[in-house]
C-alpha atoms as a PDB file:
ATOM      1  CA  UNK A   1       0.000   0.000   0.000  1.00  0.00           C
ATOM      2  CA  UNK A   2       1.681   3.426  -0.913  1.00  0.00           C
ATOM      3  CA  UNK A   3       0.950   6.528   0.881  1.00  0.00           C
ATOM      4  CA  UNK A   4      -1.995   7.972  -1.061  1.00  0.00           C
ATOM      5  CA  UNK A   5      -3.538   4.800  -0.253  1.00  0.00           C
ATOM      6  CA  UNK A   6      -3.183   4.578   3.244  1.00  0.00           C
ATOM      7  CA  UNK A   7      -4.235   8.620   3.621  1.00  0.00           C
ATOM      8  CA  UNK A   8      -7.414   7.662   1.660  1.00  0.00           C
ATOM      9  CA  UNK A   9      -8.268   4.651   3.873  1.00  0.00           C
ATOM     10  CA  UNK A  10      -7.240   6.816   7.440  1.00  0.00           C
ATOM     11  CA  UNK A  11      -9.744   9.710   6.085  1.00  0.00           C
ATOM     12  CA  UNK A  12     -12.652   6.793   5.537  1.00  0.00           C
ATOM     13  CA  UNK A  13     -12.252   5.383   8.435  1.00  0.00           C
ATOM     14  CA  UNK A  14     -11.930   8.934  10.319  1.00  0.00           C
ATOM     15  CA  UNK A  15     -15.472  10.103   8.257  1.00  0.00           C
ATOM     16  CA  UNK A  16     -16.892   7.036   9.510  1.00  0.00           C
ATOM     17  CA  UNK A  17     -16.143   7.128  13.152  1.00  0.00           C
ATOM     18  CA  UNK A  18     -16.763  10.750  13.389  1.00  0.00           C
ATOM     19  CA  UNK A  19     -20.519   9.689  11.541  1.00  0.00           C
ATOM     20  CA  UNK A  20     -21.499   6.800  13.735  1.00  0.00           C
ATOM     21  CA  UNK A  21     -20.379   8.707  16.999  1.00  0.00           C
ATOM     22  CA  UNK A  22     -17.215   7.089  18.134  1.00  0.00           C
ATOM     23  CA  UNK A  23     -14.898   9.451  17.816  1.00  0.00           C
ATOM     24  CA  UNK A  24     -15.366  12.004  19.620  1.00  0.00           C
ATOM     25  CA  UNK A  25     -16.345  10.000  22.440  1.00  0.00           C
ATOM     26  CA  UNK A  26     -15.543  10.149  26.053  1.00  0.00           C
ATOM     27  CA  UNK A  27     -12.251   8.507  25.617  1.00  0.00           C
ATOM     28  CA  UNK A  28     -11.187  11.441  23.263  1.00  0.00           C
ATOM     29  CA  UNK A  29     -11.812  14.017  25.860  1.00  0.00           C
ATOM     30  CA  UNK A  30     -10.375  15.744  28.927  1.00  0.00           C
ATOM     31  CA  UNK A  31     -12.447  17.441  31.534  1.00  0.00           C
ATOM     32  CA  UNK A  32     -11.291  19.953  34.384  1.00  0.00           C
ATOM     33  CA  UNK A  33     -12.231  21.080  37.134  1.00  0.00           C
ATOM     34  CA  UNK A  34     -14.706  23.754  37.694  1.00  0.00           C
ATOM     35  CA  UNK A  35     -12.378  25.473  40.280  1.00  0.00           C
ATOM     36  CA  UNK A  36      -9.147  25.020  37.579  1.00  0.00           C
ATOM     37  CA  UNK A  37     -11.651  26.323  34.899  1.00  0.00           C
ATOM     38  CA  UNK A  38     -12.653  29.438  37.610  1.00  0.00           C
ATOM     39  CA  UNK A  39      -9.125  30.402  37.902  1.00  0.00           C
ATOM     40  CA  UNK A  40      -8.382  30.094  34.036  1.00  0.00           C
ATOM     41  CA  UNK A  41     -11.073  32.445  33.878  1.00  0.00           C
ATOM     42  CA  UNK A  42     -10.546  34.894  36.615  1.00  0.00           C
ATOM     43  CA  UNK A  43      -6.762  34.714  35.165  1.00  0.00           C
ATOM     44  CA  UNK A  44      -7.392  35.697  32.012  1.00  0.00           C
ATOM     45  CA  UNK A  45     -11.310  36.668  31.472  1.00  0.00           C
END
């Protein structure tokens, strides 16, 4: 398989995943505290 192939078959199965809900699922994610998100705030508005 050459590169153009394997770019073609990483954007179908990207396209899919992002379609059918699995990516961006929980495991993609990062979450923060509300206090950490109230300081980034009152830090920098």
């Amino acid at each position: 398989m050459n590169f153009g192939e394997v770019m073609i078959e990483t954007f179908k199965t990207y396209k899919e995943e992002v379609l059918s809900g699995v990516f961006l699922g929980e495991k993609h994610s990062y979450k923060m505290s509300e206090e950490v998100l109230e300081a980034i705030v009152k830090e920098f508005g």
